[in-house]
PDB file of N, CA and C in Angstrom:
ATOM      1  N   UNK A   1      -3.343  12.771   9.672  1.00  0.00           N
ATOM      2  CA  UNK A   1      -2.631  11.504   9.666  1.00  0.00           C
ATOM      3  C   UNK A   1      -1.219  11.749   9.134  1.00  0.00           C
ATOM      4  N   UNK A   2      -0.290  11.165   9.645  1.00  0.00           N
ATOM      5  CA  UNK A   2       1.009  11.760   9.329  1.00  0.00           C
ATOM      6  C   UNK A   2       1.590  10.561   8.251  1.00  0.00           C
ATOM      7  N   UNK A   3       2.755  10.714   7.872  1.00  0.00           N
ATOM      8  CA  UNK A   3       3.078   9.677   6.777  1.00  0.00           C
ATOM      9  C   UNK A   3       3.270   8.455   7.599  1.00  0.00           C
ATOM     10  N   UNK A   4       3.857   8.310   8.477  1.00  0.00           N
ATOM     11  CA  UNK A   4       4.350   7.116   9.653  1.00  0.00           C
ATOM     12  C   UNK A   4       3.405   6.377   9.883  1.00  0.00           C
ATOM     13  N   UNK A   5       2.109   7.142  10.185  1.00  0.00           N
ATOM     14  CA  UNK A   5       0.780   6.657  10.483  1.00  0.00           C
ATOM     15  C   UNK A   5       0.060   5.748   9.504  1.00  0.00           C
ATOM     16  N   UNK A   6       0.182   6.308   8.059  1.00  0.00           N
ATOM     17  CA  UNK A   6      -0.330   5.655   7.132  1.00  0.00           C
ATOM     18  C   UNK A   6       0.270   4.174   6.733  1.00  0.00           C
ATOM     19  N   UNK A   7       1.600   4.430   6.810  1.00  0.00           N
ATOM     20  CA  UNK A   7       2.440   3.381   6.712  1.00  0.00           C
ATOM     21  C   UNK A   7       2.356   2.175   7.746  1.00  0.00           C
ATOM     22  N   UNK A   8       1.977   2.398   8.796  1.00  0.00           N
ATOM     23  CA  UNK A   8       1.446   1.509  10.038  1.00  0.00           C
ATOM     24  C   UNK A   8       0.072   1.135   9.202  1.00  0.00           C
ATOM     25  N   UNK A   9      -1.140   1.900   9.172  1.00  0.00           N
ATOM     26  CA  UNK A   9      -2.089   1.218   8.578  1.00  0.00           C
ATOM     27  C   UNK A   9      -2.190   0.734   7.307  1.00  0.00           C
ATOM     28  N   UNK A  10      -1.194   0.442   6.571  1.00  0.00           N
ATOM     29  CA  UNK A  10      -1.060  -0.377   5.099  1.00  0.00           C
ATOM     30  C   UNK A  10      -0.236  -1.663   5.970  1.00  0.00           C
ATOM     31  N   UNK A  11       0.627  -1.145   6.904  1.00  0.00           N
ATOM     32  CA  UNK A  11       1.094  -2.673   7.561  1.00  0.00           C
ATOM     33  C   UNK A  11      -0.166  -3.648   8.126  1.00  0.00           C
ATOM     34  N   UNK A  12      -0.885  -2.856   9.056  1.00  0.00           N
ATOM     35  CA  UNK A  12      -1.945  -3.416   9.519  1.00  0.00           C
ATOM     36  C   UNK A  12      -2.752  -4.107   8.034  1.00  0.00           C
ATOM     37  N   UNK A  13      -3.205  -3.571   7.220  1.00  0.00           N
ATOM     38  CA  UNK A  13      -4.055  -4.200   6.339  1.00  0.00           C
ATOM     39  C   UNK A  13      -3.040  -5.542   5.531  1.00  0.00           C
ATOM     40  N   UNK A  14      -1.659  -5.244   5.453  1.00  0.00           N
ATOM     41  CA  UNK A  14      -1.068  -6.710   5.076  1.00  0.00           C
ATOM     42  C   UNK A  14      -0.932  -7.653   6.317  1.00  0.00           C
ATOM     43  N   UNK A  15      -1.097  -7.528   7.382  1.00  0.00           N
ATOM     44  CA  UNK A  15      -0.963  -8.421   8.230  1.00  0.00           C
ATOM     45  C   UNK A  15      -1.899  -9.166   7.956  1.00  0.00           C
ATOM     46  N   UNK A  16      -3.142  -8.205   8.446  1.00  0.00           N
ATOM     47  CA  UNK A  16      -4.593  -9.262   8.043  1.00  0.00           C
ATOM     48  C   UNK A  16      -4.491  -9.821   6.570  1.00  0.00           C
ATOM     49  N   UNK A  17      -3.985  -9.944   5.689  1.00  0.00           N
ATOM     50  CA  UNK A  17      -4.168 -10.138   4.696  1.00  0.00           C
ATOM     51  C   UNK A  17      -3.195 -11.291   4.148  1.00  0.00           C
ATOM     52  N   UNK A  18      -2.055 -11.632   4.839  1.00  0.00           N
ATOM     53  CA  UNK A  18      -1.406 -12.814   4.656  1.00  0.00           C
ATOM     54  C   UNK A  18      -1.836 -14.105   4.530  1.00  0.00           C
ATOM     55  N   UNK A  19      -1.865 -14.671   3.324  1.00  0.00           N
ATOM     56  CA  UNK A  19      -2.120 -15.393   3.044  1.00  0.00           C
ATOM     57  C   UNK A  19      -1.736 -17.089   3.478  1.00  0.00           C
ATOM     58  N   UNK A  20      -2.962 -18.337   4.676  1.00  0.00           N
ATOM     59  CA  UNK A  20      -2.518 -19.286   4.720  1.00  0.00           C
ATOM     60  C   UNK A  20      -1.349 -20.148   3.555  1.00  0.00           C
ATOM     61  N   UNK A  21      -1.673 -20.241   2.684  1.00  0.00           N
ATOM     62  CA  UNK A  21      -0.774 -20.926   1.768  1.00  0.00           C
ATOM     63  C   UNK A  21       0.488 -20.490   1.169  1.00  0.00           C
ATOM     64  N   UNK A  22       1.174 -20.854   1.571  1.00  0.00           N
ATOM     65  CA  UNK A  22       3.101 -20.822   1.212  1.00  0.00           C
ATOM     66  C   UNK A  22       2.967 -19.871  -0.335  1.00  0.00           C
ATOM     67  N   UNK A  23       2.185 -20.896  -1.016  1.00  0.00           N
ATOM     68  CA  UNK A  23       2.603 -20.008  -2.614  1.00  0.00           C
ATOM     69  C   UNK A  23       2.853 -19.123  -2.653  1.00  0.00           C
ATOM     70  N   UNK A  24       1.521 -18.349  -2.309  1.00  0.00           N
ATOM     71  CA  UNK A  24       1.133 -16.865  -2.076  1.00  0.00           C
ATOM     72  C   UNK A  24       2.167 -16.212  -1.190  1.00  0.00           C
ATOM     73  N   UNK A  25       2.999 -14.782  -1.853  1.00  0.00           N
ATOM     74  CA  UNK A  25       4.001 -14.027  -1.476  1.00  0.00           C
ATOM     75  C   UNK A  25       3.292 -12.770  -1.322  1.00  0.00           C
ATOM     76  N   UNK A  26       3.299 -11.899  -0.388  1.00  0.00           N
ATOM     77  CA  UNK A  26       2.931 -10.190  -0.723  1.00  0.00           C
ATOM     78  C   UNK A  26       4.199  -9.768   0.199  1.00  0.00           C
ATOM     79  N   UNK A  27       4.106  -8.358  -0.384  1.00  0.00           N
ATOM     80  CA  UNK A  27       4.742  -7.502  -0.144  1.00  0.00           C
ATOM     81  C   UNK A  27       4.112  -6.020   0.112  1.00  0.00           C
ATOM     82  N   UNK A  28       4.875  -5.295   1.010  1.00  0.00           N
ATOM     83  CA  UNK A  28       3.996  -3.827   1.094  1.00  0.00           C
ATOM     84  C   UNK A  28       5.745  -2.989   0.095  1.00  0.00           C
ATOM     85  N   UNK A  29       5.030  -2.067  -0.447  1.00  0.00           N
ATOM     86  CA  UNK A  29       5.820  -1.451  -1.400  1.00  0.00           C
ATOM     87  C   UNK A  29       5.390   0.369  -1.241  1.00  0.00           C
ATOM     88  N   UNK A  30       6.626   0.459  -0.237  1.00  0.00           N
ATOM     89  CA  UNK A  30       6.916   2.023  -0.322  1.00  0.00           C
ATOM     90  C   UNK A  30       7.815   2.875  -1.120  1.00  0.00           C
ATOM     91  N   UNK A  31       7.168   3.886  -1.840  1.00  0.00           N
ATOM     92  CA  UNK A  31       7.916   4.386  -3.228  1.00  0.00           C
ATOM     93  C   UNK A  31       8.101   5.767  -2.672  1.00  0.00           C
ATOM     94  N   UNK A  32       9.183   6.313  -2.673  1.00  0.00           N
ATOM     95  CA  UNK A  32       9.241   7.823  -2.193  1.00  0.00           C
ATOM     96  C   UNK A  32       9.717   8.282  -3.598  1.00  0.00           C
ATOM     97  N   UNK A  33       9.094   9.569  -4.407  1.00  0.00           N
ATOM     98  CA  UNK A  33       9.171  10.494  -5.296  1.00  0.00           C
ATOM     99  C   UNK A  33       8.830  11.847  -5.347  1.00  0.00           C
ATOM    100  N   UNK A  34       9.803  12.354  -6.109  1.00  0.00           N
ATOM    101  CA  UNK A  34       9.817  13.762  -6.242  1.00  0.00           C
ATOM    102  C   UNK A  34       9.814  14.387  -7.592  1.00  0.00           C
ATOM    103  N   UNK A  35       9.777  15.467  -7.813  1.00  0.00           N
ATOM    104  CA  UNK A  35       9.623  16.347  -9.063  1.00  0.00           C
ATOM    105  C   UNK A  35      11.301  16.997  -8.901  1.00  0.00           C
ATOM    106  N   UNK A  36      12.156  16.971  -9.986  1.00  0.00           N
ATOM    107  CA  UNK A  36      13.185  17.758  -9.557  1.00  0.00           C
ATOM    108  C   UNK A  36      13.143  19.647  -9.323  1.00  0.00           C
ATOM    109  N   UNK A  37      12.322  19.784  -9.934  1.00  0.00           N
ATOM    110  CA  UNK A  37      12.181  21.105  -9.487  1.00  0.00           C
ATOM    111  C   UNK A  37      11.619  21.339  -7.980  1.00  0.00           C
ATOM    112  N   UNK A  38      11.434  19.895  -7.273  1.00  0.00           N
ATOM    113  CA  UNK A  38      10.842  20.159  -5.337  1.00  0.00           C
ATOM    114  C   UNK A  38       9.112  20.337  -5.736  1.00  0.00           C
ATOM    115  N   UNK A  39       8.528  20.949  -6.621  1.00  0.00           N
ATOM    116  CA  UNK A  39       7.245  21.177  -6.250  1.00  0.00           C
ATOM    117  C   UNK A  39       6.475  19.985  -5.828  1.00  0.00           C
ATOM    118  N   UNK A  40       6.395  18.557  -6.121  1.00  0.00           N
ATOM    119  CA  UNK A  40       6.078  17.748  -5.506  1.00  0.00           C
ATOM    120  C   UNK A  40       6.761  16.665  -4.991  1.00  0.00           C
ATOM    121  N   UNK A  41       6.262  16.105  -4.058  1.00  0.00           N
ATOM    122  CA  UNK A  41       7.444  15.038  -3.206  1.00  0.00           C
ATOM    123  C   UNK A  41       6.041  14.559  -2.214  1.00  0.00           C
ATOM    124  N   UNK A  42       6.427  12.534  -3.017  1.00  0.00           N
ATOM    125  CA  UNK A  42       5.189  12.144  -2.987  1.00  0.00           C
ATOM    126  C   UNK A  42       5.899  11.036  -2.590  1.00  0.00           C
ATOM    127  N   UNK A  43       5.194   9.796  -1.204  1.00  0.00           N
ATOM    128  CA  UNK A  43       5.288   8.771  -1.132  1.00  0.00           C
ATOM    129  C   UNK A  43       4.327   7.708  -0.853  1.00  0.00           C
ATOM    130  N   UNK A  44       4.615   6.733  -2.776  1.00  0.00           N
ATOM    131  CA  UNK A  44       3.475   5.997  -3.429  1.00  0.00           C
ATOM    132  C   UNK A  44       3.579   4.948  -2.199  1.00  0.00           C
ATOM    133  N   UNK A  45       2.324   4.256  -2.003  1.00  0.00           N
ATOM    134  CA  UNK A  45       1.695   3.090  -1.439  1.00  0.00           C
ATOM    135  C   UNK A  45       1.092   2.210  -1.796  1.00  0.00           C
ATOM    136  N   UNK A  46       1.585   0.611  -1.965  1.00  0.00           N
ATOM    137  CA  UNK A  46       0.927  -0.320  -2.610  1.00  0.00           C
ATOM    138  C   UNK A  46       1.107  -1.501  -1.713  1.00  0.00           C
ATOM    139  N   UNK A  47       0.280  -2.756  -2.150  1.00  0.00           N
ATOM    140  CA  UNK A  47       0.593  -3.772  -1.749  1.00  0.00           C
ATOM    141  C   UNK A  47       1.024  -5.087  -2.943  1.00  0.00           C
ATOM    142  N   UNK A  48       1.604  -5.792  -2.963  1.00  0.00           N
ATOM    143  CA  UNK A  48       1.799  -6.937  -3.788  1.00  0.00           C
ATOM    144  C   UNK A  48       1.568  -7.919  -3.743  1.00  0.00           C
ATOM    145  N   UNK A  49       1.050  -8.790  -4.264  1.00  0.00           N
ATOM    146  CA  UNK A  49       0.636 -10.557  -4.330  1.00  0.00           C
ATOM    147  C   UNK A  49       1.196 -11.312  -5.688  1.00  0.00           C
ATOM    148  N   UNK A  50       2.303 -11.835  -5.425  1.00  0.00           N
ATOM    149  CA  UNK A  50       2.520 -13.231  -6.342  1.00  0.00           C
ATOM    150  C   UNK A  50       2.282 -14.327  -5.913  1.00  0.00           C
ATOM    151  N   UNK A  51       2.424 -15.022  -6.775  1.00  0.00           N
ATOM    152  CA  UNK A  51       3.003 -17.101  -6.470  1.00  0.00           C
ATOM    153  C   UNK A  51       3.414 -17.515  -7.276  1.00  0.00           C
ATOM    154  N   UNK A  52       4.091 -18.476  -6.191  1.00  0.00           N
ATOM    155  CA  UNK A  52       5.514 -19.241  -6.459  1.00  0.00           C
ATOM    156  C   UNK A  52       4.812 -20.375  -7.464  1.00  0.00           C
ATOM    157  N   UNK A  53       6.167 -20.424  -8.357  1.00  0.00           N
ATOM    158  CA  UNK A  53       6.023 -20.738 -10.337  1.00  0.00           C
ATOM    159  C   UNK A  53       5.226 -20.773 -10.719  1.00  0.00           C
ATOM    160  N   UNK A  54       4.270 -19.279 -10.912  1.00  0.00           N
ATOM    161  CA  UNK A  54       3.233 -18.461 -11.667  1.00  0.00           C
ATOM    162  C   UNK A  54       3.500 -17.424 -11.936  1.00  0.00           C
ATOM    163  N   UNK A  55       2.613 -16.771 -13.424  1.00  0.00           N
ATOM    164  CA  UNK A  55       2.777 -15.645 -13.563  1.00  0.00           C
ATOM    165  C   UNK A  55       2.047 -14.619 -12.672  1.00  0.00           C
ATOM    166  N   UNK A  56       1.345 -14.899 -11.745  1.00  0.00           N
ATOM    167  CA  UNK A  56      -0.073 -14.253 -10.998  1.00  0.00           C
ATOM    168  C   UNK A  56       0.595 -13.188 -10.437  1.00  0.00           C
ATOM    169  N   UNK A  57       0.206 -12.073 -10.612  1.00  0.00           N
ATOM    170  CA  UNK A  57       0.948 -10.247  -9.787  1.00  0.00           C
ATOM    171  C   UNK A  57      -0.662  -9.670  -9.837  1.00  0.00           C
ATOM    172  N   UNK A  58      -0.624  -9.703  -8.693  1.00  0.00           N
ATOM    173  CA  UNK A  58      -1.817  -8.509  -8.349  1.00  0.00           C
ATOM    174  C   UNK A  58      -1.043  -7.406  -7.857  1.00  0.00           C
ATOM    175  N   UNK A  59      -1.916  -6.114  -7.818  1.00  0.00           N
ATOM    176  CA  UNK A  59      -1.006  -5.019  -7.264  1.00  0.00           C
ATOM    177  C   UNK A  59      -2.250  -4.463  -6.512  1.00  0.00           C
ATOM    178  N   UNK A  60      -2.227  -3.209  -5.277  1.00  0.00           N
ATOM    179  CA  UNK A  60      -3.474  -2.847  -4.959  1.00  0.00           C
ATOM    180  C   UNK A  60      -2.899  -1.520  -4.746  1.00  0.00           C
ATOM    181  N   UNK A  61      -3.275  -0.419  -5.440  1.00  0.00           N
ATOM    182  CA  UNK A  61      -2.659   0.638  -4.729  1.00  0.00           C
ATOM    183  C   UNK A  61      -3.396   1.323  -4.129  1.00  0.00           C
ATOM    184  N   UNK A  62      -2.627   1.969  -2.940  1.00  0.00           N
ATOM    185  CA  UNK A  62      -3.787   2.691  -2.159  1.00  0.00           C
ATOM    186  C   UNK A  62      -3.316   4.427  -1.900  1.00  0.00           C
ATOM    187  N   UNK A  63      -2.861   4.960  -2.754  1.00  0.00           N
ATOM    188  CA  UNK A  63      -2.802   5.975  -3.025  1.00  0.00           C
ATOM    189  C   UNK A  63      -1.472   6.566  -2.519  1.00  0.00           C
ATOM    190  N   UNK A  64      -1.380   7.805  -1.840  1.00  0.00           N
ATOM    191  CA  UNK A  64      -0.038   8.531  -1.490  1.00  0.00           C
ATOM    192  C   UNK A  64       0.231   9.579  -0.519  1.00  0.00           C
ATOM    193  N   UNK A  65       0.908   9.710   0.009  1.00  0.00           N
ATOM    194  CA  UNK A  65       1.166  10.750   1.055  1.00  0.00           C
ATOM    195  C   UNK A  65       1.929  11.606   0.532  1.00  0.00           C
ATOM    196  N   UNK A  66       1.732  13.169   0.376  1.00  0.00           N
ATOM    197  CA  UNK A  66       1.976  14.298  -0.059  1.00  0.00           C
ATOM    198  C   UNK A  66       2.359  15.328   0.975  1.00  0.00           C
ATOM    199  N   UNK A  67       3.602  14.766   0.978  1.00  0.00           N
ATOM    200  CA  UNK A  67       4.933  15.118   1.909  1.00  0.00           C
ATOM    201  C   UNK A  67       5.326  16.712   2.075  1.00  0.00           C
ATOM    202  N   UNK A  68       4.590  17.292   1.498  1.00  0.00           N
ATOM    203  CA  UNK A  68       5.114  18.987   0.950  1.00  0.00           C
ATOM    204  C   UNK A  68       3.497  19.289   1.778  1.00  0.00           C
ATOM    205  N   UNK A  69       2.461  19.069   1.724  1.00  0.00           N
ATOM    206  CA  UNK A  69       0.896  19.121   2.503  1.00  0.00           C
ATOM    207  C   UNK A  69       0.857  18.791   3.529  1.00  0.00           C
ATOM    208  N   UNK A  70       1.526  17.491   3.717  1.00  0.00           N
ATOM    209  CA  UNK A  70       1.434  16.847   5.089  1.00  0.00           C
ATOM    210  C   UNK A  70       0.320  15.620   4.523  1.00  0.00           C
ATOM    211  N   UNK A  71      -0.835  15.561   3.743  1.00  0.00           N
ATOM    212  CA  UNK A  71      -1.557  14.940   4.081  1.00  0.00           C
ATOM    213  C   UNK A  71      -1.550  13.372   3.075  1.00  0.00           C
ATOM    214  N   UNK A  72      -2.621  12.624   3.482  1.00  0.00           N
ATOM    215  CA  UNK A  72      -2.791  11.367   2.548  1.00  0.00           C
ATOM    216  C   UNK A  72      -3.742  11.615   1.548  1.00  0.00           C
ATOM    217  N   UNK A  73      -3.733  11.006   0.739  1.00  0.00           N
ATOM    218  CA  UNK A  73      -4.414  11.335  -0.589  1.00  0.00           C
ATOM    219  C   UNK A  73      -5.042   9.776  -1.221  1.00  0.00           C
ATOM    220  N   UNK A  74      -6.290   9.490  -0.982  1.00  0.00           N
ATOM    221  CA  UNK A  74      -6.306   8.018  -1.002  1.00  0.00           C
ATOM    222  C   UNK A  74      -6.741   8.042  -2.723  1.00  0.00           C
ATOM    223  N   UNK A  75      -6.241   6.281  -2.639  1.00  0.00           N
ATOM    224  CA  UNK A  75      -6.187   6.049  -4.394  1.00  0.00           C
ATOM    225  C   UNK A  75      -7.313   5.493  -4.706  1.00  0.00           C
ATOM    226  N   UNK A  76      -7.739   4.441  -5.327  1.00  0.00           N
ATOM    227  CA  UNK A  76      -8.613   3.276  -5.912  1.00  0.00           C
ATOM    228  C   UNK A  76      -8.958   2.635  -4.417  1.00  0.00           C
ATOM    229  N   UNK A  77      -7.635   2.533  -3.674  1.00  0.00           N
ATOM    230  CA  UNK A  77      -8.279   1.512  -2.490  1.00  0.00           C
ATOM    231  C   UNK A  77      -7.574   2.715  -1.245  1.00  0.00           C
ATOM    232  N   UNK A  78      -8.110   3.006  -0.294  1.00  0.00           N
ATOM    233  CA  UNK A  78      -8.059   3.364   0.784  1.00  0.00           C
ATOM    234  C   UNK A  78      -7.828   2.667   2.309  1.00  0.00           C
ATOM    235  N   UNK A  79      -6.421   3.526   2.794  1.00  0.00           N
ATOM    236  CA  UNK A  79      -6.050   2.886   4.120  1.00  0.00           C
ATOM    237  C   UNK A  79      -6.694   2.856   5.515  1.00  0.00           C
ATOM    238  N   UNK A  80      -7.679   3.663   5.098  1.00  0.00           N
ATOM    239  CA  UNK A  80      -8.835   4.079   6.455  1.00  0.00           C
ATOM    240  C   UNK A  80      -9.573   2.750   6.457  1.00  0.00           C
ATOM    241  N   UNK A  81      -9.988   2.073   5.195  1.00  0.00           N
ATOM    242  CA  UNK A  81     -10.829   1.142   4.862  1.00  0.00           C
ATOM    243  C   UNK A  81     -10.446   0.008   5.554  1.00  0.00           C
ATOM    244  N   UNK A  82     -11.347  -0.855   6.490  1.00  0.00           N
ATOM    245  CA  UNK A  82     -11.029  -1.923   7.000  1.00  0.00           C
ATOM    246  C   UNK A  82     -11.285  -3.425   6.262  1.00  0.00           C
ATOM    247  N   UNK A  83     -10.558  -3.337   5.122  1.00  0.00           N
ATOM    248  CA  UNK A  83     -10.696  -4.646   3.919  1.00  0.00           C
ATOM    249  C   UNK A  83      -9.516  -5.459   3.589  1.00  0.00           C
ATOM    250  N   UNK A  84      -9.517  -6.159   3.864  1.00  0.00           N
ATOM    251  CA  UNK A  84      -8.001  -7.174   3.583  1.00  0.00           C
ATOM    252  C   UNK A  84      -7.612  -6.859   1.898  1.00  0.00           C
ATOM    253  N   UNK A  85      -6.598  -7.772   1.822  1.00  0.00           N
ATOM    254  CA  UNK A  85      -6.162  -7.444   0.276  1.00  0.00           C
ATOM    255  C   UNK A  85      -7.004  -7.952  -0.834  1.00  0.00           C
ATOM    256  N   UNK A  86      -8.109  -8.959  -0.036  1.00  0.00           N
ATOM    257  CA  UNK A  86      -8.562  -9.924  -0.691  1.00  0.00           C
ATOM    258  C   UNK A  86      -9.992  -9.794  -1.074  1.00  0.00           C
ATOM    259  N   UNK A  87     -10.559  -8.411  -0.080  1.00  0.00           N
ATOM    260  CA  UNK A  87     -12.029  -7.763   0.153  1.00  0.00           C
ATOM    261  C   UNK A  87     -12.569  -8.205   1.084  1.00  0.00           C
ATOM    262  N   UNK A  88     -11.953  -8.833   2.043  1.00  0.00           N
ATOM    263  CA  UNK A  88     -12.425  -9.344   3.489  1.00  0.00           C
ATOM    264  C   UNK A  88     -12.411  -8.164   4.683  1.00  0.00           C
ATOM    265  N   UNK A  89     -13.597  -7.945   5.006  1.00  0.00           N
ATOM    266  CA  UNK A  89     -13.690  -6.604   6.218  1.00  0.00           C
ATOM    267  C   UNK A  89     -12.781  -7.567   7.713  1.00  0.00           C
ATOM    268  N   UNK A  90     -11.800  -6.912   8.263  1.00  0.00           N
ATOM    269  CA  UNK A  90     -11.431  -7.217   9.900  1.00  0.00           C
ATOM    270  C   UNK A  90     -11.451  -6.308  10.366  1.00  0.00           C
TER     271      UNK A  90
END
């Protein structure tokens, strides 16, 4: 699975996962990092959920693509997994 790829299927899982009601805001959150010495070079994958005038932040991360390997490296929640943000299978 290439990094492009993964990034399509974290889109796919926020699509399904948009929430009917206005309040509710998410976001997909791509983090590209490195080690300055180059040995690693990593780009983090998450998703976000607030609402509007609340403190409510969920975060879901689903691990990272390890750009120097080539490969994905899944976290707590996994992009293979067909589960909305919310634990709903589509």
């Amino acid at each position: 699975m290439t990094r492009e790829q993964v990034i399509e299927r974290l889109t796919k899982i926020y699509e399904a996962s948009k929430p009917a009601a206005d309040s509710f805001k998410m976001r997909i959150v791509v983090k590209d990092w490195k080690t300055p010495d180059g040995k690693k070079n990593r780009t983090y994958l998450a998703i976000e959920q607030t609402r509007t005038n609340s403190t409510h932040y969920t975060k879901k991360e689903y691990g990272y693509y390890d750009n120097i390997a080539n490969e994905y490296v899944p976290g707590k929640h996994n992009v293979n997994d067909n589960f909305t943000f919310s634990g709903e299978r589509f």
